[in-house]
PDB file of N, CA and C in Angstrom:
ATOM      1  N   UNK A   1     -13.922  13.425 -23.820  1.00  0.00           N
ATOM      2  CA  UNK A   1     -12.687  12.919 -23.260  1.00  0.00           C
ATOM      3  C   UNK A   1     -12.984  11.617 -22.501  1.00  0.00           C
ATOM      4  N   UNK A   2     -11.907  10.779 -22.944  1.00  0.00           N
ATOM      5  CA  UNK A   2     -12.724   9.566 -22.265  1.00  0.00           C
ATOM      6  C   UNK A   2     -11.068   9.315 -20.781  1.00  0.00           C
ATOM      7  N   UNK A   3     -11.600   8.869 -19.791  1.00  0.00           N
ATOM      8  CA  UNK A   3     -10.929   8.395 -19.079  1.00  0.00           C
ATOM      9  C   UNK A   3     -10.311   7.117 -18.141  1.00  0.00           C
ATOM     10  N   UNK A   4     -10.489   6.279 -19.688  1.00  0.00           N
ATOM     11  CA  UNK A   4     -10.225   4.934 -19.437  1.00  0.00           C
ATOM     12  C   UNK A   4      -8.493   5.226 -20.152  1.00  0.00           C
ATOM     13  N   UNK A   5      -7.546   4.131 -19.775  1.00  0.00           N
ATOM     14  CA  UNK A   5      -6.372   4.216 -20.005  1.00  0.00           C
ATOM     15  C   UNK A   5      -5.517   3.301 -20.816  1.00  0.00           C
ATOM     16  N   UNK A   6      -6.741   2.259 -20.901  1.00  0.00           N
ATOM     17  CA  UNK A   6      -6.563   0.965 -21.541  1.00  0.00           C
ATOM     18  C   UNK A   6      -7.305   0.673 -22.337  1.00  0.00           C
ATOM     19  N   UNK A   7      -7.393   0.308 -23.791  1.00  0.00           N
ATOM     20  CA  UNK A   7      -8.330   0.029 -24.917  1.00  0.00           C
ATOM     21  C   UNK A   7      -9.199  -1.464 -24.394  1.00  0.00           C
ATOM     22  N   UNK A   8      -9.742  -1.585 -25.206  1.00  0.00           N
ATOM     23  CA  UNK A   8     -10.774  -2.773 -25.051  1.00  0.00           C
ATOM     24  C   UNK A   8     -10.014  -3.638 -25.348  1.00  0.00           C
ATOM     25  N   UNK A   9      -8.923  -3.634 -26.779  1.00  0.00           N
ATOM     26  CA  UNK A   9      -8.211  -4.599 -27.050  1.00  0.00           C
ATOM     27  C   UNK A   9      -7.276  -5.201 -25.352  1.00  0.00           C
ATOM     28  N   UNK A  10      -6.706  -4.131 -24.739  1.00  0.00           N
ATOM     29  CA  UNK A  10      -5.900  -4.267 -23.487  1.00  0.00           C
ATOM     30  C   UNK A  10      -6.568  -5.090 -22.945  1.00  0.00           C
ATOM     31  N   UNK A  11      -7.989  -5.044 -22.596  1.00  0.00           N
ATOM     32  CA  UNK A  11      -8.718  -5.368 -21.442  1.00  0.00           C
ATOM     33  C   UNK A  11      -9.324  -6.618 -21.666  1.00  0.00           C
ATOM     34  N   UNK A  12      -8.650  -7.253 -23.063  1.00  0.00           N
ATOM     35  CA  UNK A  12      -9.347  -8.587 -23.221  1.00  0.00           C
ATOM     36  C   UNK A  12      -8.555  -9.588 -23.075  1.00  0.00           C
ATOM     37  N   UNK A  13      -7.769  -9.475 -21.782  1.00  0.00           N
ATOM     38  CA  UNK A  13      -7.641 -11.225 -21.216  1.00  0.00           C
ATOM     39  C   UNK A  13      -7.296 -12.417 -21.482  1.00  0.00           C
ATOM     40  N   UNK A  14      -8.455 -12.352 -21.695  1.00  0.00           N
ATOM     41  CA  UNK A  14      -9.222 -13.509 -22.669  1.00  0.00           C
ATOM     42  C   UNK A  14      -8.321 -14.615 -24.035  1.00  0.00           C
ATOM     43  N   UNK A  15      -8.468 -13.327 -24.436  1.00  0.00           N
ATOM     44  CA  UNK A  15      -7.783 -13.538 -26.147  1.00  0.00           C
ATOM     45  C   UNK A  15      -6.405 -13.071 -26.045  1.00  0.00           C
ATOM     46  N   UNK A  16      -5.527 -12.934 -25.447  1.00  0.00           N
ATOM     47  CA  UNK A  16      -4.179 -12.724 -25.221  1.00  0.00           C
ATOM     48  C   UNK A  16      -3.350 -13.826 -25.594  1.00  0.00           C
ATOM     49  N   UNK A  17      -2.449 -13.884 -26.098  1.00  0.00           N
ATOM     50  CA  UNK A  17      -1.679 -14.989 -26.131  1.00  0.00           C
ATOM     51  C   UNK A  17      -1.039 -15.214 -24.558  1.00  0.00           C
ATOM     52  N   UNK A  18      -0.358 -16.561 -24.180  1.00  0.00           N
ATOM     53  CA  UNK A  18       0.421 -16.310 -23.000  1.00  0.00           C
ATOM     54  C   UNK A  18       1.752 -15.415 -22.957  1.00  0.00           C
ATOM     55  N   UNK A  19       2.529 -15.248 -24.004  1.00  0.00           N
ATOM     56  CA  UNK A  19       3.211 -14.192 -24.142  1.00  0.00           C
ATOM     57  C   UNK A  19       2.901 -12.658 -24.137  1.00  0.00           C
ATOM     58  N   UNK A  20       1.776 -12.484 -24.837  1.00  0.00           N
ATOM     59  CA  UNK A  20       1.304 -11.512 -24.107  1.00  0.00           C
ATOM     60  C   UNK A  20       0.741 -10.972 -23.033  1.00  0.00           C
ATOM     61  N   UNK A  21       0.267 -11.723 -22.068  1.00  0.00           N
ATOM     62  CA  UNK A  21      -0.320 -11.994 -20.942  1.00  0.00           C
ATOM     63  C   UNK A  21       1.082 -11.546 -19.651  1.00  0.00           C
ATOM     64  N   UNK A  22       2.081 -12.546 -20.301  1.00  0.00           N
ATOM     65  CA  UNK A  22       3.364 -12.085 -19.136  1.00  0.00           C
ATOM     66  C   UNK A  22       4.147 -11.112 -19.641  1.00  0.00           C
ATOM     67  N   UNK A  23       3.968 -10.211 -20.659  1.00  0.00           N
ATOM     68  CA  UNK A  23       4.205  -8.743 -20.594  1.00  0.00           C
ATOM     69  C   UNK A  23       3.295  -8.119 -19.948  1.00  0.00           C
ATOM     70  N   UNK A  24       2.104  -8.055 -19.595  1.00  0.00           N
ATOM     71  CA  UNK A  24       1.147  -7.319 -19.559  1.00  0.00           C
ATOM     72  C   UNK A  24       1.211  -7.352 -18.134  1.00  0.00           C
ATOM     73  N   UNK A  25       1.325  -9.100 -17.527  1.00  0.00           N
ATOM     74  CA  UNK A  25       2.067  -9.400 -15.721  1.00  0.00           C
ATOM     75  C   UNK A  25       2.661  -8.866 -15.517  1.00  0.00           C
ATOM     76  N   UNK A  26       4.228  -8.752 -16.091  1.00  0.00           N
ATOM     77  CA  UNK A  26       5.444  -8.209 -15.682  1.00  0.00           C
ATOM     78  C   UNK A  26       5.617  -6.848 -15.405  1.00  0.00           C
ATOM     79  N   UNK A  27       4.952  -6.098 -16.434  1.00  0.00           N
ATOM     80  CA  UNK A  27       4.389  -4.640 -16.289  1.00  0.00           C
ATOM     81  C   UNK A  27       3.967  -4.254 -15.131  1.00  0.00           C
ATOM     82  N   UNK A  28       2.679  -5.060 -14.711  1.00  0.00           N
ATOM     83  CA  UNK A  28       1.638  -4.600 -13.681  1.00  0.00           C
ATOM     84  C   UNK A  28       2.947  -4.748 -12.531  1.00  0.00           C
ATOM     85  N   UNK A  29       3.748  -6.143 -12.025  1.00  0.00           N
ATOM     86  CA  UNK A  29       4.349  -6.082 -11.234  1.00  0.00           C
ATOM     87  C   UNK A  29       5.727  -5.084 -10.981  1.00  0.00           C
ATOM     88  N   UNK A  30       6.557  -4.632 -12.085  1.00  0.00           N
ATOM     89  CA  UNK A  30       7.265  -3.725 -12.113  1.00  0.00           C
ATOM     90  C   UNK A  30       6.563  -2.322 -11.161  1.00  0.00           C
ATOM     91  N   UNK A  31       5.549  -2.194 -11.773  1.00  0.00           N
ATOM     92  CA  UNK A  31       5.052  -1.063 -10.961  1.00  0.00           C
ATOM     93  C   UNK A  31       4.406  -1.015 -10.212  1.00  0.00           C
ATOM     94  N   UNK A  32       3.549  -2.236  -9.715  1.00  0.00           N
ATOM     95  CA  UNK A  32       3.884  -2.248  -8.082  1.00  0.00           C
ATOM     96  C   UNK A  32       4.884  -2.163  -7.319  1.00  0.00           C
ATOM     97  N   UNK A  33       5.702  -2.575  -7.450  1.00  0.00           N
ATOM     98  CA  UNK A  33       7.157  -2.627  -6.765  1.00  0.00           C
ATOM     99  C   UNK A  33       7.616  -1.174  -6.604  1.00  0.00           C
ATOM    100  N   UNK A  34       7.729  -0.896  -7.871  1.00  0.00           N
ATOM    101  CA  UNK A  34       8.338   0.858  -7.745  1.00  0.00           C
ATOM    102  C   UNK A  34       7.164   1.562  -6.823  1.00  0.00           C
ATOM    103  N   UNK A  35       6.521   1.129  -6.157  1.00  0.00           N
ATOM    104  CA  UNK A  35       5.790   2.319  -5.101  1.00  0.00           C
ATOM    105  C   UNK A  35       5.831   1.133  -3.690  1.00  0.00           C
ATOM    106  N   UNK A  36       6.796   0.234  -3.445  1.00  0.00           N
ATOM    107  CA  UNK A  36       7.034   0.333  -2.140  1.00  0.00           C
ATOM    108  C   UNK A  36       7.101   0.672  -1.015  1.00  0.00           C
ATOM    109  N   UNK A  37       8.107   1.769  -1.462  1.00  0.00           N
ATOM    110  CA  UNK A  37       8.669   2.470  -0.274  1.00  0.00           C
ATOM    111  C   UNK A  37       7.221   3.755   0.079  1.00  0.00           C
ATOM    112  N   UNK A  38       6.826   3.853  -0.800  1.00  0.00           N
ATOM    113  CA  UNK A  38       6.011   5.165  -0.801  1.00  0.00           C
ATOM    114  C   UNK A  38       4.594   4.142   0.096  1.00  0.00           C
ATOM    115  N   UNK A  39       4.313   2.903  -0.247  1.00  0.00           N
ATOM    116  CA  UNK A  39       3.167   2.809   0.543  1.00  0.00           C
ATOM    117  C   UNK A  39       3.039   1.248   1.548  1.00  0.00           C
ATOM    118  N   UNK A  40       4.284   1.814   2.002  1.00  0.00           N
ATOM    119  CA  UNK A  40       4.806   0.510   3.012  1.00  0.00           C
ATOM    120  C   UNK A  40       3.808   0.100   4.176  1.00  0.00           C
ATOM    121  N   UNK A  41       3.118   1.207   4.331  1.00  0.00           N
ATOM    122  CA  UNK A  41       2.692   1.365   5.881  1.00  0.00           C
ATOM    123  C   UNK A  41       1.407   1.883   5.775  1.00  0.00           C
ATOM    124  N   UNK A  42       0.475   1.557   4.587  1.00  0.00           N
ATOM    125  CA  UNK A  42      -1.329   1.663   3.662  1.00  0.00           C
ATOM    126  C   UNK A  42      -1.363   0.431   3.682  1.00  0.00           C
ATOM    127  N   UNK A  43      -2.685   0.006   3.925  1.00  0.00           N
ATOM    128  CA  UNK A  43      -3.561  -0.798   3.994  1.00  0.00           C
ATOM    129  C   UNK A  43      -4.299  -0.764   2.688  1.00  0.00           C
ATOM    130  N   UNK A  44      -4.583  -1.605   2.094  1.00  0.00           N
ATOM    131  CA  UNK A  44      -5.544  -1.461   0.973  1.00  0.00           C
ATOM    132  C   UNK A  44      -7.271  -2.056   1.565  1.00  0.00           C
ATOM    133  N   UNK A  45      -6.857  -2.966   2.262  1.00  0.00           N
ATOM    134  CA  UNK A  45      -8.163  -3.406   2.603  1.00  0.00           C
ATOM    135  C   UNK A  45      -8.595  -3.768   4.317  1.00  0.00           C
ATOM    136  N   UNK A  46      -9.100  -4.301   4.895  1.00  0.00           N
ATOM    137  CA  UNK A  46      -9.535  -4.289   6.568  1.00  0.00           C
ATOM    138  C   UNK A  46      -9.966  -3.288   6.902  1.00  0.00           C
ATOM    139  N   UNK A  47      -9.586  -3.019   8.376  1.00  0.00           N
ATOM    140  CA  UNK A  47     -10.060  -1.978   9.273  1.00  0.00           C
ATOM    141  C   UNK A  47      -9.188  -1.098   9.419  1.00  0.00           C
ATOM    142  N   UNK A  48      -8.053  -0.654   8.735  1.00  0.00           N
ATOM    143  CA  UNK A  48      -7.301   0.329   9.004  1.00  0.00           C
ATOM    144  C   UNK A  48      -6.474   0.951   7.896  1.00  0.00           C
ATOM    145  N   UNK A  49      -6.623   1.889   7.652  1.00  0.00           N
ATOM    146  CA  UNK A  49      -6.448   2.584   6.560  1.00  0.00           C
ATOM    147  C   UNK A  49      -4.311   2.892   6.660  1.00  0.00           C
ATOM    148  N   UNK A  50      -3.753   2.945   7.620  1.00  0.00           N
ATOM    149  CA  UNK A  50      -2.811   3.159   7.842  1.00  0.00           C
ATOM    150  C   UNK A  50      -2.291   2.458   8.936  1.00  0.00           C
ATOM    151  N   UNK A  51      -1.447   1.851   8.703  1.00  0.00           N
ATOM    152  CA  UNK A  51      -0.802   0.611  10.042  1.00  0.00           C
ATOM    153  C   UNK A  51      -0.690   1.472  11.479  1.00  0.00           C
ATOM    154  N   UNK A  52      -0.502   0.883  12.796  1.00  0.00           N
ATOM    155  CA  UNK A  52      -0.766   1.872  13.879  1.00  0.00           C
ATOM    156  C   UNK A  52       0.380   2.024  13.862  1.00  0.00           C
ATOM    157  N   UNK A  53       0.828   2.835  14.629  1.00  0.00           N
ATOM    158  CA  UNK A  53       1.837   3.641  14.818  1.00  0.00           C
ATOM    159  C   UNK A  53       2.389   4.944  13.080  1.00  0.00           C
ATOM    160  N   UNK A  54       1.630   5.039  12.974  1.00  0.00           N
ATOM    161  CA  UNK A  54       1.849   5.449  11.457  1.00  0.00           C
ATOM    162  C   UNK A  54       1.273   6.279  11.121  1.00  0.00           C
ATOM    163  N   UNK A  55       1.096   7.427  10.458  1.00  0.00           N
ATOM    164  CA  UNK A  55       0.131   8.620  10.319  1.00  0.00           C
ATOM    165  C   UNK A  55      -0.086   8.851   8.684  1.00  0.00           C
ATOM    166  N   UNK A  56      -0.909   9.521   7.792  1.00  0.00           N
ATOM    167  CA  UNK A  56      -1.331   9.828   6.773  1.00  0.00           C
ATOM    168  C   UNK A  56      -1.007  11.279   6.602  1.00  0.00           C
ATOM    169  N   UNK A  57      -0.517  12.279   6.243  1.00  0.00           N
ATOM    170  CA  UNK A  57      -0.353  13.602   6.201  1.00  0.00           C
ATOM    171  C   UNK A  57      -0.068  13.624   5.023  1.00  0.00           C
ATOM    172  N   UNK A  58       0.072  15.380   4.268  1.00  0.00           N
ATOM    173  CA  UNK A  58      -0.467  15.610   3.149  1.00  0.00           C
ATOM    174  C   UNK A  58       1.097  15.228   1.873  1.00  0.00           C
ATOM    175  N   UNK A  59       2.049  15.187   2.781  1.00  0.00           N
ATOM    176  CA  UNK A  59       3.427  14.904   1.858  1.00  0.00           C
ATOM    177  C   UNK A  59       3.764  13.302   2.201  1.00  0.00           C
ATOM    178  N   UNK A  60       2.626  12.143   3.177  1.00  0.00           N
ATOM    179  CA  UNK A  60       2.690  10.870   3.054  1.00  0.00           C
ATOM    180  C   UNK A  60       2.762  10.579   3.988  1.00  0.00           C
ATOM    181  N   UNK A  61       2.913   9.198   4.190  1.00  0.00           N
ATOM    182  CA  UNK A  61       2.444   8.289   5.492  1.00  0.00           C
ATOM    183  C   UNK A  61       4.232   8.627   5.900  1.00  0.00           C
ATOM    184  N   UNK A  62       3.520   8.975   7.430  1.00  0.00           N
ATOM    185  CA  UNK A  62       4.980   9.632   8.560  1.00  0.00           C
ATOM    186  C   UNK A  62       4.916   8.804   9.806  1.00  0.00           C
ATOM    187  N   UNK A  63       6.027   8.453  10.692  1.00  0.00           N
ATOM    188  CA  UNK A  63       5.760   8.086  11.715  1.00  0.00           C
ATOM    189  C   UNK A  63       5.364   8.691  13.024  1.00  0.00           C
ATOM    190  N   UNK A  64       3.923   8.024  13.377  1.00  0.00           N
ATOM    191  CA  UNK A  64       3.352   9.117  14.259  1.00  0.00           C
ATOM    192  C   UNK A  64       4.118   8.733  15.793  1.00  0.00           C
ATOM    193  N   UNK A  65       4.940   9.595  15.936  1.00  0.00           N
ATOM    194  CA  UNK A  65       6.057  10.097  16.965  1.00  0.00           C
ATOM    195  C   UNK A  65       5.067   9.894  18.308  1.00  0.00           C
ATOM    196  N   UNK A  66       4.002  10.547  18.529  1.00  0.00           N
ATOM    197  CA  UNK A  66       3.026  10.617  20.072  1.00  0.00           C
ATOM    198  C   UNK A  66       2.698   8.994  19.946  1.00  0.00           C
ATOM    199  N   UNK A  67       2.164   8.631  19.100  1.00  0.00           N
ATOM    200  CA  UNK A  67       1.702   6.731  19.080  1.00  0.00           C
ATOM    201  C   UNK A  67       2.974   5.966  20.279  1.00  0.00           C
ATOM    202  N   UNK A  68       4.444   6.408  19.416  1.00  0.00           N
ATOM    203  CA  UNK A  68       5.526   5.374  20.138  1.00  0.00           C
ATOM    204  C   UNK A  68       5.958   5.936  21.389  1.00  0.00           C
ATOM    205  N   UNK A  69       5.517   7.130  21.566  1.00  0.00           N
ATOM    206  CA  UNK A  69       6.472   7.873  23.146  1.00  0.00           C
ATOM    207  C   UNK A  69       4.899   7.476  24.323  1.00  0.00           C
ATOM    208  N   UNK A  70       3.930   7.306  23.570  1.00  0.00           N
ATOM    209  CA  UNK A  70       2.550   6.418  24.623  1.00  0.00           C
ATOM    210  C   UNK A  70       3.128   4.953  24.318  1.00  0.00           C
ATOM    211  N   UNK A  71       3.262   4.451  23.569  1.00  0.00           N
ATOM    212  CA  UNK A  71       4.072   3.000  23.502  1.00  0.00           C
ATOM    213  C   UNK A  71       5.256   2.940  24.831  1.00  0.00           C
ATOM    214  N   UNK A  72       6.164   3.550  24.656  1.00  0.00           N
ATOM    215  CA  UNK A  72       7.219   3.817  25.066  1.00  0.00           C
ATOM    216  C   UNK A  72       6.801   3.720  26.957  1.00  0.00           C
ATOM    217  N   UNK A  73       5.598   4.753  27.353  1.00  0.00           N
ATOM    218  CA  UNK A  73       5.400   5.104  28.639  1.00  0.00           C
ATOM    219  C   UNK A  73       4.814   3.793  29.274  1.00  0.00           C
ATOM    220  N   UNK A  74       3.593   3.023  28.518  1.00  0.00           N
ATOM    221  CA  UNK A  74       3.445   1.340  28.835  1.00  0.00           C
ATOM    222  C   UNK A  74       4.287   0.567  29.026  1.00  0.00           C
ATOM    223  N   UNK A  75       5.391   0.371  28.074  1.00  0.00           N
ATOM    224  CA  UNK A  75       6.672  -0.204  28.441  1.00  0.00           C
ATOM    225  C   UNK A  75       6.923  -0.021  29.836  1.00  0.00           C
ATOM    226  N   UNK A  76       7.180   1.713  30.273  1.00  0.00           N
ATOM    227  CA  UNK A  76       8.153   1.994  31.512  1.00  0.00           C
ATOM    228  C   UNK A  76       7.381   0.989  32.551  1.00  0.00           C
ATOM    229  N   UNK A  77       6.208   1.384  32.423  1.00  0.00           N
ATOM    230  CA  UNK A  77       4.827   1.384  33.640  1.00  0.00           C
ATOM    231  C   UNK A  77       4.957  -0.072  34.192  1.00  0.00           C
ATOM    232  N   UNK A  78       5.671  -0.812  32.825  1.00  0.00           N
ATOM    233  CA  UNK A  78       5.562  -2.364  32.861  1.00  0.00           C
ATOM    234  C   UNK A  78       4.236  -2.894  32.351  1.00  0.00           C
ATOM    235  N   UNK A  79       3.150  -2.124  31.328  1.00  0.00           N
ATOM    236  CA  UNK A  79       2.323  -2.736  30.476  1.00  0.00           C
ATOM    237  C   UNK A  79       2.543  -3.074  29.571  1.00  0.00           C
ATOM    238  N   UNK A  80       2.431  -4.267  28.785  1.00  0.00           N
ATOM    239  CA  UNK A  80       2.753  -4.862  27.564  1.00  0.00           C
ATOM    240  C   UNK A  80       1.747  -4.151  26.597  1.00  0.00           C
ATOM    241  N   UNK A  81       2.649  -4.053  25.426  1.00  0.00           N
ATOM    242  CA  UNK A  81       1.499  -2.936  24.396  1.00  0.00           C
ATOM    243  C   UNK A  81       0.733  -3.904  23.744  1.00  0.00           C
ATOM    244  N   UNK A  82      -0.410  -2.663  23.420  1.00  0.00           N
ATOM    245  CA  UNK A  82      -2.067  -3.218  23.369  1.00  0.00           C
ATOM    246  C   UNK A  82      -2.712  -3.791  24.414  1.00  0.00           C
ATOM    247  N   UNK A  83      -2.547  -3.736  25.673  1.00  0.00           N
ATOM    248  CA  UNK A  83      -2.996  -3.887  26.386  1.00  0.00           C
ATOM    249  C   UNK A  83      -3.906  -1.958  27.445  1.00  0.00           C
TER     250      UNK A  83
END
């Protein structure tokens, strides 16, 4: 069983016409888009895997509620957040 998803022909670039090339774009970008909403608040790359205030749990990235009510208490105190 092989678990590549794309033939060699797919994966050659190269030799594409430009018409084929901006199907092959348009594709990739269609479906980025359709997972927006689902990964608004993931990081793909840096130091943080999930934006702050934001949590990872097993049905998806949720807003972590304790992050903004400690946000919230700096405010009262009169500390500017991240500080």
């Amino acid at each position: 069983m092989s678990e590549e998803f794309l033939s060699s022909e797919d994966l050659d670039l190269r030799n594409l016409s430009w018409e084929e090339l901006m199907v092959w774009w348009t594709a990739w970008l269609r479906q980025a888009q359709a997972t927006n909403e689902q990964d608004a608040h993931l990081y793909s790359h840096g130091v943080f895997r999930v934006e702050p205030g934001w949590k990872l749990t097993p049905s998806g990235v949720v807003r972590d509620e304790e992050f903004w009510a400690s946000q919230r208490e700096h405010e009262a105190d009169g500390d500017s957040p991240g500080r």
